[in-house]
N, C-alpha and C. Protein backbone atom coordinates (compact mmCIF):
# COMPACT_ATOMS: atom_id res chain seq x y z
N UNK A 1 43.99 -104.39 11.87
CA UNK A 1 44.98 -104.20 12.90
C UNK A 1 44.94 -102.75 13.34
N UNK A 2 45.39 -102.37 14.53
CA UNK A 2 45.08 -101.14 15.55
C UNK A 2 46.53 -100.42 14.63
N UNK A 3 46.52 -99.22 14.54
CA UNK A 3 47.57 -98.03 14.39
C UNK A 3 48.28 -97.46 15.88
N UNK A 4 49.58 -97.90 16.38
CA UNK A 4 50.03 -97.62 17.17
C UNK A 4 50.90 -96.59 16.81
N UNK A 5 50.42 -95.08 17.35
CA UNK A 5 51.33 -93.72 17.28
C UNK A 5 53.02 -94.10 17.71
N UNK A 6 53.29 -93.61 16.42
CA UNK A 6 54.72 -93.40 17.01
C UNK A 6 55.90 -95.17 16.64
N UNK A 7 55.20 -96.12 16.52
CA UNK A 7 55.61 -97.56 16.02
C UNK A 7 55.21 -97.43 14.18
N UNK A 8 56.93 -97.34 13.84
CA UNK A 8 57.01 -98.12 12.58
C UNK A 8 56.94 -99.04 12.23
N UNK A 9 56.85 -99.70 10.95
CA UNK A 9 56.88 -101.42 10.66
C UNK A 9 58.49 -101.00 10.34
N UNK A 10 58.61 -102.47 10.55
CA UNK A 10 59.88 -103.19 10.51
C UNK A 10 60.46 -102.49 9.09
N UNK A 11 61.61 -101.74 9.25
CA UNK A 11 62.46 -101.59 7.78
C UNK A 11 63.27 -102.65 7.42
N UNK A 12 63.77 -102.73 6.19
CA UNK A 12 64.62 -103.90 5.73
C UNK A 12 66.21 -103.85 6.50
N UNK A 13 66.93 -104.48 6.79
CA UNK A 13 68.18 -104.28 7.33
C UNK A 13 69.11 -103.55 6.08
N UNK A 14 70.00 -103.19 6.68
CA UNK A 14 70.72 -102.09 5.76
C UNK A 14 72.32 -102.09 6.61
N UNK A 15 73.00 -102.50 5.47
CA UNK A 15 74.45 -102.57 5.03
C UNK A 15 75.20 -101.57 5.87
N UNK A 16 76.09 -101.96 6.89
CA UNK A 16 77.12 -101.18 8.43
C UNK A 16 78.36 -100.98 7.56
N UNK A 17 78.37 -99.74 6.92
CA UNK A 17 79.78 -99.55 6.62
C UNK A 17 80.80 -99.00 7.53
N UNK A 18 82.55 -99.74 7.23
CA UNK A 18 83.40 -99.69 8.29
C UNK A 18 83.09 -98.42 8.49
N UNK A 19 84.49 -98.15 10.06
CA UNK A 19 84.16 -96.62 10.06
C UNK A 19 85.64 -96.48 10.33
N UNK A 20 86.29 -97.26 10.51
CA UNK A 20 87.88 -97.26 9.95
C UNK A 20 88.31 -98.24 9.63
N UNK A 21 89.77 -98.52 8.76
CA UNK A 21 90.20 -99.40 8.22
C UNK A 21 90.78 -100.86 9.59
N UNK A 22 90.75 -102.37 9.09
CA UNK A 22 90.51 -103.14 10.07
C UNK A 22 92.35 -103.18 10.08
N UNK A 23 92.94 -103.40 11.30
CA UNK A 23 94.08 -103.64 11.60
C UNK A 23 94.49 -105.30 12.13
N UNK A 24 95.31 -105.49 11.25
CA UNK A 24 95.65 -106.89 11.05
C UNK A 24 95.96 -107.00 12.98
N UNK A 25 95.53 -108.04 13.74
CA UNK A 25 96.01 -108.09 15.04
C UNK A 25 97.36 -108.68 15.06
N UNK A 26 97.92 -109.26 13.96
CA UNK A 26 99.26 -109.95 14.69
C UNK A 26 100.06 -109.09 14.28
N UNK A 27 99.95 -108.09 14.12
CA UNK A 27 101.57 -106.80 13.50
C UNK A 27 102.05 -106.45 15.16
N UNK A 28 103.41 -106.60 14.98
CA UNK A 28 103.69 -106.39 15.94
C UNK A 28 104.34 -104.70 16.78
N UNK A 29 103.56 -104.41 17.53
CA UNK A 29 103.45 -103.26 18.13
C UNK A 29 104.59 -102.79 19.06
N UNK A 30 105.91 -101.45 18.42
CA UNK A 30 107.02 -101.49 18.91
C UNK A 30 106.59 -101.29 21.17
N UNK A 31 107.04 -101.70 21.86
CA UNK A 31 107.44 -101.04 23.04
C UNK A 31 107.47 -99.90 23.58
N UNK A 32 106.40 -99.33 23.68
CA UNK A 32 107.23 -97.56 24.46
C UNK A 32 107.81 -97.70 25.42
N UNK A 33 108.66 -96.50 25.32
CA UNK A 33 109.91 -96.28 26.68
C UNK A 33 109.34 -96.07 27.54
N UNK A 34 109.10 -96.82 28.49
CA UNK A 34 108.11 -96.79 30.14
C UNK A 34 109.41 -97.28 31.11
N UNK A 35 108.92 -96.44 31.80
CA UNK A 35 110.07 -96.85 33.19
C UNK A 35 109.48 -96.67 34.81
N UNK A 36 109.09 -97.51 35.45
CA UNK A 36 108.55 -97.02 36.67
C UNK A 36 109.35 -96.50 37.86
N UNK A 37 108.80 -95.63 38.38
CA UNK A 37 109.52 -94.62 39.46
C UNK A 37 108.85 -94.89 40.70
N UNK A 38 109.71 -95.11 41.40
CA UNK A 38 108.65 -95.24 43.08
C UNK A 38 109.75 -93.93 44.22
N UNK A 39 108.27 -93.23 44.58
CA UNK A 39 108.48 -92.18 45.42
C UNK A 39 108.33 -92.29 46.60
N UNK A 40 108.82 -92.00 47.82
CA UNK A 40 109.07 -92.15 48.93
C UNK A 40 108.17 -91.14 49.80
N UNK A 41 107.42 -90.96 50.43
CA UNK A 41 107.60 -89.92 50.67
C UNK A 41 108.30 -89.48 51.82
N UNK A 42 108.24 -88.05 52.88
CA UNK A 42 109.06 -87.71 53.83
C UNK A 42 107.76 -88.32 55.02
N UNK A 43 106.83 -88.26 55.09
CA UNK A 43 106.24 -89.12 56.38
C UNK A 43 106.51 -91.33 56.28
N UNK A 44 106.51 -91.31 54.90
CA UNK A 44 106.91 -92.85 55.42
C UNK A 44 108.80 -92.66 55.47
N UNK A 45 109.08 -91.68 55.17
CA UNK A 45 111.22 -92.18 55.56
C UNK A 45 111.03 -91.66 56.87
N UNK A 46 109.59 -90.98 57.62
CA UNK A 46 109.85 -90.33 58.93
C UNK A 46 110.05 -91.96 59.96
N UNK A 47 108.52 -92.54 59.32
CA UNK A 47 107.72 -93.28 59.78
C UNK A 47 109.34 -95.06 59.84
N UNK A 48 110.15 -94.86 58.44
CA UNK A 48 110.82 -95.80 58.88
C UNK A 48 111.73 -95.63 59.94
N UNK A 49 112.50 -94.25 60.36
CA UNK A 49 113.57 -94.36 60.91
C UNK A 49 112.75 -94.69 62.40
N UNK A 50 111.68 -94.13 62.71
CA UNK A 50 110.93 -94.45 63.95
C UNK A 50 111.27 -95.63 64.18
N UNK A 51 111.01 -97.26 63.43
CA UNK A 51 111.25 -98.40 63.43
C UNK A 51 112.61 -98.53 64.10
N UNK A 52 113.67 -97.78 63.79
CA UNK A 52 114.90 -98.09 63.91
C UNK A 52 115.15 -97.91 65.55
N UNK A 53 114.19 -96.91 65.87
CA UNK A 53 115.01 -96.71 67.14
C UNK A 53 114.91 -98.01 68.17
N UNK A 54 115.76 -97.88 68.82
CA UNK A 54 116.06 -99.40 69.49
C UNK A 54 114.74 -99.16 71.13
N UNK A 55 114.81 -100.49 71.70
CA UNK A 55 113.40 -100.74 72.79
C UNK A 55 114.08 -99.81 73.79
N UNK A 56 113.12 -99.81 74.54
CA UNK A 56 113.52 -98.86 76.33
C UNK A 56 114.33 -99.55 76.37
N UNK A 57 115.36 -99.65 77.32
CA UNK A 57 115.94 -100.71 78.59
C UNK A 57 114.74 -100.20 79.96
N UNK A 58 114.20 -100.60 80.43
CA UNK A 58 113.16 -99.78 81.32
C UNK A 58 114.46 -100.32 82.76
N UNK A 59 115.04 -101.19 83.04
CA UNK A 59 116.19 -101.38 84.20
C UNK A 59 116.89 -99.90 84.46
N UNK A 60 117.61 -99.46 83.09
CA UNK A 60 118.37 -98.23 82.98
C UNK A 60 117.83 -97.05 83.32
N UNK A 61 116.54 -97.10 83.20
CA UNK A 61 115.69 -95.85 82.81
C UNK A 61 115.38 -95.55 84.67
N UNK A 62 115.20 -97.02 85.10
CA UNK A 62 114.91 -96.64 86.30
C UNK A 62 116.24 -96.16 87.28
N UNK A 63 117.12 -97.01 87.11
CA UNK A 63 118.99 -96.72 87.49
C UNK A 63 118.97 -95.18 87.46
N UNK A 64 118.43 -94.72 86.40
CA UNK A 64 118.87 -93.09 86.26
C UNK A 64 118.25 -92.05 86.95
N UNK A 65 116.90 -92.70 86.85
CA UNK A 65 115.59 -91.78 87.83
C UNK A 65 115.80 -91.94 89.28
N UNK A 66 116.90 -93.14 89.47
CA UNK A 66 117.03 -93.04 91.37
C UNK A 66 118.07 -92.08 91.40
N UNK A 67 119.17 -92.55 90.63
CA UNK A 67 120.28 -91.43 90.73
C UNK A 67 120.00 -89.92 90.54
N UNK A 68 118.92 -89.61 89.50
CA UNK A 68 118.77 -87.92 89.46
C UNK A 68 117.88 -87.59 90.68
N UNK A 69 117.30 -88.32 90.96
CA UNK A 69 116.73 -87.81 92.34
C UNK A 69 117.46 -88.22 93.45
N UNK A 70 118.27 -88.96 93.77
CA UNK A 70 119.15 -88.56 94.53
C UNK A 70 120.05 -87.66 94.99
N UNK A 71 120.00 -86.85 93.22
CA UNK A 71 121.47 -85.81 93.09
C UNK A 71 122.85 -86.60 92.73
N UNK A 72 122.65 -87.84 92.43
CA UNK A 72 124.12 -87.86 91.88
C UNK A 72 124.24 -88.36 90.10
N UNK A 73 123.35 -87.64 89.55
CA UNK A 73 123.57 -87.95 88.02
C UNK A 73 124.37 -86.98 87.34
N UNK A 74 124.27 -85.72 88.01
CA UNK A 74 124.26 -84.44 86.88
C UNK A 74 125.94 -84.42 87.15
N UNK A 75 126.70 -85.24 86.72
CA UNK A 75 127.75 -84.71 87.27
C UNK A 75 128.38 -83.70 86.04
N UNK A 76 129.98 -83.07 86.28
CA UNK A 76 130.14 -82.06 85.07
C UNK A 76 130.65 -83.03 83.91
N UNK A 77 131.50 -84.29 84.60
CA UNK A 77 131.76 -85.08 83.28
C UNK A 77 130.47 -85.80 82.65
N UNK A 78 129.59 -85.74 83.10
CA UNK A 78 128.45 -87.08 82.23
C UNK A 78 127.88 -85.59 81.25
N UNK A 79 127.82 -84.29 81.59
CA UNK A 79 126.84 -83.20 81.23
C UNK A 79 128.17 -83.08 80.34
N UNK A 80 129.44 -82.95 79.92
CA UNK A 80 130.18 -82.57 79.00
C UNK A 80 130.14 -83.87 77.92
N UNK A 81 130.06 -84.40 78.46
CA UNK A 81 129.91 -85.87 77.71
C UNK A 81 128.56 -86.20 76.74
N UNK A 82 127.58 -85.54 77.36
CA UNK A 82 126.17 -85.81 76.98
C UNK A 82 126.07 -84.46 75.63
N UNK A 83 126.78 -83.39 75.85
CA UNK A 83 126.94 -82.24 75.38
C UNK A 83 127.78 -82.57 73.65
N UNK A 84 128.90 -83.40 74.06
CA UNK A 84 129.70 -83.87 73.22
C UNK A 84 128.78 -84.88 72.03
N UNK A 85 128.60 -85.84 72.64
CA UNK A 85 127.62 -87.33 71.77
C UNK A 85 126.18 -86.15 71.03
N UNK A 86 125.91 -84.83 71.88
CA UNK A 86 125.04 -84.10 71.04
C UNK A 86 125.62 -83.65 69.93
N UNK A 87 126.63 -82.77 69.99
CA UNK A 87 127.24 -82.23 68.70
C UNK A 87 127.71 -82.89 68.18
N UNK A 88 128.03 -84.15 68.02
CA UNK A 88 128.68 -85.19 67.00
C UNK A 88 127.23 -85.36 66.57
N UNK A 89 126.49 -85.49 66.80
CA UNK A 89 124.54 -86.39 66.12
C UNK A 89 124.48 -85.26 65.37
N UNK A 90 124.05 -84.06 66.14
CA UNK A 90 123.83 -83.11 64.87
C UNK A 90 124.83 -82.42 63.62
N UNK A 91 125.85 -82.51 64.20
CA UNK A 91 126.78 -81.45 63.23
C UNK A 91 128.17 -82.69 62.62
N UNK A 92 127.96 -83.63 63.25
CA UNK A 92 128.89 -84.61 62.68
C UNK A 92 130.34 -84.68 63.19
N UNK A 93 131.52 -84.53 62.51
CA UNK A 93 132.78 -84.91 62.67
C UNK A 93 133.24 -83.45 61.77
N UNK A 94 132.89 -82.01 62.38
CA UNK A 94 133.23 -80.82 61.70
C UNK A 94 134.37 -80.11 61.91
């Protein structure tokens, strides 16, 4: 038979000692304290209130664009009024 460099003959098999002790599987394993957290972030709470805002009326939109170009929208009560419904949105009931 030919001598192939580098190929041993077959050694006898040889005895796999553990390499840690075996753990019974049915012991029962306490619970860790896990609690899941869900984070929001500020582009999806941007992204929901977007949803909220209500459709055109495109009827109204046009009602208003004849009247301001006519000159009769700006009157001083609708501009004190419009002024008012602003500072209540931003600053509230102060």
């Amino acid at each position: 038979m030919t001598n192939i460099n580098g190929v041993n003959p077959a050694a006898a098999p040889k005895a796999v000692a553990p390499v840690s002790p075996v753990v019974n599987a049915n012991q029962a394993v306490p619970p860790a304290n896990v609690s899941d957290v869900v984070e929001i972030s500020n582009v999806a709470k941007l992204a929901a209130k977007v949803q909220e805002i209500p459709d055109v009326r495109t009827e109204l939109v046009a009602k208003i664009r004849e009247e301001i170009a006519a000159g009769a929208y700006e009157t001083p009560e609708r501009i004190d009024g419009a002024v008012n419904k602003l500072m209540e949105e931003l600053f509230g009931d102060q």
